[in-house]
C-alpha atoms as a PDB file:
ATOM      1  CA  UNK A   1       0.000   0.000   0.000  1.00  0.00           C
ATOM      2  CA  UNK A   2       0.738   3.516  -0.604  1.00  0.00           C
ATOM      3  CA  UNK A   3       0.189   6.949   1.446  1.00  0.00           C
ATOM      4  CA  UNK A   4      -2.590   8.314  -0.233  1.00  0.00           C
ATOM      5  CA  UNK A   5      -3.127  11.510   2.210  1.00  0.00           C
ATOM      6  CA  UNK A   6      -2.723  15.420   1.040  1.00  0.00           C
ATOM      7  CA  UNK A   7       0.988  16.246   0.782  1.00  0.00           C
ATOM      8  CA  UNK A   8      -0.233  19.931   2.944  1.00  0.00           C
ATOM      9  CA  UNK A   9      -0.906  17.118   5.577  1.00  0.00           C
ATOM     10  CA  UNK A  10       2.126  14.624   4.917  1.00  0.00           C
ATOM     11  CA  UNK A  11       4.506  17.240   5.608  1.00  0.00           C
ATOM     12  CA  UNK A  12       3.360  18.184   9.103  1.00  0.00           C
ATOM     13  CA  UNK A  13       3.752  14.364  10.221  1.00  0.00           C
ATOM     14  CA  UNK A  14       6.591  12.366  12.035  1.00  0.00           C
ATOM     15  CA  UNK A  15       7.970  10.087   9.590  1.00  0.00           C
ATOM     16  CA  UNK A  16       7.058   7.045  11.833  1.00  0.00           C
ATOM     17  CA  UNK A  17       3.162   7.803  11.765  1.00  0.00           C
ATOM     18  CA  UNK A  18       3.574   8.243   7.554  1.00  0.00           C
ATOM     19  CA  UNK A  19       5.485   5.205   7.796  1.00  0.00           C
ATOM     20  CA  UNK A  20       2.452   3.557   9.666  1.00  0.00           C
ATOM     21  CA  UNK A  21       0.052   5.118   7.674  1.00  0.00           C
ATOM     22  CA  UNK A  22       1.563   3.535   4.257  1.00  0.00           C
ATOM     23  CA  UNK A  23       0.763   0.120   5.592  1.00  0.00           C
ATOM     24  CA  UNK A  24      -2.836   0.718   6.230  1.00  0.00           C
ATOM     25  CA  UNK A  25      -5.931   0.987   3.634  1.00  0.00           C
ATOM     26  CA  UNK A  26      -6.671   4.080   2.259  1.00  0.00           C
ATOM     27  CA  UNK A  27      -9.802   4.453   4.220  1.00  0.00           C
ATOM     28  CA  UNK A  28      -8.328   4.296   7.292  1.00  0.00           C
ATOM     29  CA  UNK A  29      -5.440   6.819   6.299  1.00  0.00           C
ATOM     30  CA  UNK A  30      -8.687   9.063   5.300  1.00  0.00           C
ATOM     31  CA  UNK A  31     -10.562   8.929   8.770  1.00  0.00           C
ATOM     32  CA  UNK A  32      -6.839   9.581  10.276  1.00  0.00           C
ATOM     33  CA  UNK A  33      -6.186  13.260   7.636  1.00  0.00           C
ATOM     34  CA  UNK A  34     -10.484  13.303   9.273  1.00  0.00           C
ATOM     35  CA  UNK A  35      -9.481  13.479  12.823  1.00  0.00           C
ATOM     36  CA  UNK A  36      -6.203  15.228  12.271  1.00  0.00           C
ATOM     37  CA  UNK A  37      -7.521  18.211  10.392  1.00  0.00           C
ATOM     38  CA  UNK A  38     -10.016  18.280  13.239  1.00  0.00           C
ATOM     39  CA  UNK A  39      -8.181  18.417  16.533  1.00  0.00           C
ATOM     40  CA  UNK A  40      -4.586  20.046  15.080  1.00  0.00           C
ATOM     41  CA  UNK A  41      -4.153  23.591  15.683  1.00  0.00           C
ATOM     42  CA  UNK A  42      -3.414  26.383  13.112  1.00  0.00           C
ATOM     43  CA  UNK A  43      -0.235  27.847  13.727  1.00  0.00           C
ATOM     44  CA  UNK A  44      -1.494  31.565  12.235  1.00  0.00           C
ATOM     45  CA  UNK A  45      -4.637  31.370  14.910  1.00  0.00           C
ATOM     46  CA  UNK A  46      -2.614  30.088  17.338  1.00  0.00           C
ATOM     47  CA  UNK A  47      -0.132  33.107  16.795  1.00  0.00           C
ATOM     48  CA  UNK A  48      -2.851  35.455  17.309  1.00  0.00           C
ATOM     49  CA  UNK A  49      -4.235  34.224  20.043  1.00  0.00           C
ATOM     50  CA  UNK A  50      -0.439  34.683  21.454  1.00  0.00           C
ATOM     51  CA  UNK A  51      -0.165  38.536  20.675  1.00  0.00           C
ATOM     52  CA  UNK A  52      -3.568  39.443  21.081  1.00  0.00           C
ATOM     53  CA  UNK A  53      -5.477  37.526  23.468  1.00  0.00           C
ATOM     54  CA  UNK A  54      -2.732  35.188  25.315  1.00  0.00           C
ATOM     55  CA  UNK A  55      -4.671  31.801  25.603  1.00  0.00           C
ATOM     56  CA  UNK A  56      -2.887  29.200  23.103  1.00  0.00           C
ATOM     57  CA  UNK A  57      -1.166  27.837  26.126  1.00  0.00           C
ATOM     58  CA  UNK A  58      -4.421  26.431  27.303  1.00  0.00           C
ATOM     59  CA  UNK A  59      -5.321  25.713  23.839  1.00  0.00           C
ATOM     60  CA  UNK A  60      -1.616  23.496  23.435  1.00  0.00           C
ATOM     61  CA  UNK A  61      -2.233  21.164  26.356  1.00  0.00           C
ATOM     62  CA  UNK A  62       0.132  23.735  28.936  1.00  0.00           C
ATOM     63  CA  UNK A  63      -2.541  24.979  31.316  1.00  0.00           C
ATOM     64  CA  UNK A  64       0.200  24.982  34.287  1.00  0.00           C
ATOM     65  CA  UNK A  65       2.158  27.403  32.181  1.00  0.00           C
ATOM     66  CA  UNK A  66      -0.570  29.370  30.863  1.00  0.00           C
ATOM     67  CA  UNK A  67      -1.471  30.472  34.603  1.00  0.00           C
ATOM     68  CA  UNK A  68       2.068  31.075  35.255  1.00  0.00           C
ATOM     69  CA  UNK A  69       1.600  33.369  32.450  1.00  0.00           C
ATOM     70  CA  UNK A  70      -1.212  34.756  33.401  1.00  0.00           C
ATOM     71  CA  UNK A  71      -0.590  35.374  37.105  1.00  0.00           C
ATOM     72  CA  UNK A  72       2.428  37.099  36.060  1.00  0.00           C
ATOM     73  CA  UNK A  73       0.697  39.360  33.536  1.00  0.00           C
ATOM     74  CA  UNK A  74       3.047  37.704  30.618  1.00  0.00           C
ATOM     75  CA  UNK A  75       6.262  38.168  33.052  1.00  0.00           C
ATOM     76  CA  UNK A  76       5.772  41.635  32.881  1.00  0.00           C
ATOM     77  CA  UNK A  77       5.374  41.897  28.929  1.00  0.00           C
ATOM     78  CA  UNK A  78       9.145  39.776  28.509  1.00  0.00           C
ATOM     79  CA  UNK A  79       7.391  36.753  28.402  1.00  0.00           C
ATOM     80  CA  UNK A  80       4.808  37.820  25.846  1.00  0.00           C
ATOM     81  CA  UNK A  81       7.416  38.776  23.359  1.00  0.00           C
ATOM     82  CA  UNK A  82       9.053  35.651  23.998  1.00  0.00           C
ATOM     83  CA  UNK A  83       6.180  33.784  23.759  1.00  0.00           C
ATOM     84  CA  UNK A  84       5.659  34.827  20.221  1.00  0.00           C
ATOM     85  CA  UNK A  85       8.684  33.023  18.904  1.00  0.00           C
ATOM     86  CA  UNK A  86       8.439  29.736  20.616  1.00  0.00           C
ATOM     87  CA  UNK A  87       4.710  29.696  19.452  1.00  0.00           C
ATOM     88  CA  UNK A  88       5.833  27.924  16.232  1.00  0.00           C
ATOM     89  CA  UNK A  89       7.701  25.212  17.578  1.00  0.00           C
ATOM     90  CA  UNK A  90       4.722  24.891  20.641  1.00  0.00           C
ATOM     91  CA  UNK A  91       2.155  24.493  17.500  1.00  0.00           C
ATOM     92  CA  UNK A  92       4.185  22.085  15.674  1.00  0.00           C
ATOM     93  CA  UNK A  93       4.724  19.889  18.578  1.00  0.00           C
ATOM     94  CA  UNK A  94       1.414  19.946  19.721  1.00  0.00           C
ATOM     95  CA  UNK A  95       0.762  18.512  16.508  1.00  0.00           C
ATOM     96  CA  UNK A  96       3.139  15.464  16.145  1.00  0.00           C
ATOM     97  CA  UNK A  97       2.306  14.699  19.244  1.00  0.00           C
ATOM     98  CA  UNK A  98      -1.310  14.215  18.232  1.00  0.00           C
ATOM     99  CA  UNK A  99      -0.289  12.741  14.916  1.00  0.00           C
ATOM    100  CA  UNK A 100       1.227  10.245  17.022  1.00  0.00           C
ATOM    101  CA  UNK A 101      -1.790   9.807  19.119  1.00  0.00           C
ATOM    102  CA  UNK A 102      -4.325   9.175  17.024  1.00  0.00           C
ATOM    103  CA  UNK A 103      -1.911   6.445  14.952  1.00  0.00           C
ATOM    104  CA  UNK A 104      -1.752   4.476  18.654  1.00  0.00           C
ATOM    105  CA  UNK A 105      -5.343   4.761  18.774  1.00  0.00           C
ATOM    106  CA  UNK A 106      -6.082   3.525  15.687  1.00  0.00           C
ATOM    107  CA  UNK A 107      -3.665   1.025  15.944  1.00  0.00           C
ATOM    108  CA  UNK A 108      -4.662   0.128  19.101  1.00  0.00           C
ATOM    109  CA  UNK A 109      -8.671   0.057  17.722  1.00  0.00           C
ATOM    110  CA  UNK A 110      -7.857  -2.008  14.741  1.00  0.00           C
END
């Protein structure tokens, strides 16, 4: 078998979960593109949400951090500014990390 999923989503994924997702029919590499376009998060909203209305942390699985952050008024605006450049790399691994999930699951299902 072949991946047959949307190169836009085959380049966000680990190569272990494409690897896994080759081996399986192409229906069940559809419902898994399904449930991933569902529950990842957009890096652009998630950006936005990180200079305008500071909540991605929450959003990303960090709610210990994101009342750190918001206890401490973004560290006193430093924290906010960095914040916006480790957004990026919070999205994307956020988003392996549920690539990964869902292939246990469906593994795990099958």
């Amino acid at each position: 078998m072949a991946l047959e999923i949307e190169n836009s989503v085959a380049d966000h994924l680990p190569s272990v979960v494409k690897e896994a997702l080759s081996k399986m029919p192409p229906e069940k590499q559809s419902q898994f593109v399904e449930d991933y376009k569902r529950k990842s998060k957009s890096f652009g909203l998630m950006l936005a949400l990180a200079i305008f209305f500071p909540i991605q942390l929450f959003l990303l699985g960090k709610t210990g951090l994101g009342v750190a952050y918001l206890l401490t008024a973004g560290g006193c605006g430093i924290w906010w500014i960095v914040e916006i450049f480790l957004t990026k790399g919070r999205v994307n691994s956020f988003n392996e990390d549920l690539a990964r999930t869902l292939m246990r699951d469906m593994k795990i299902m099958s």
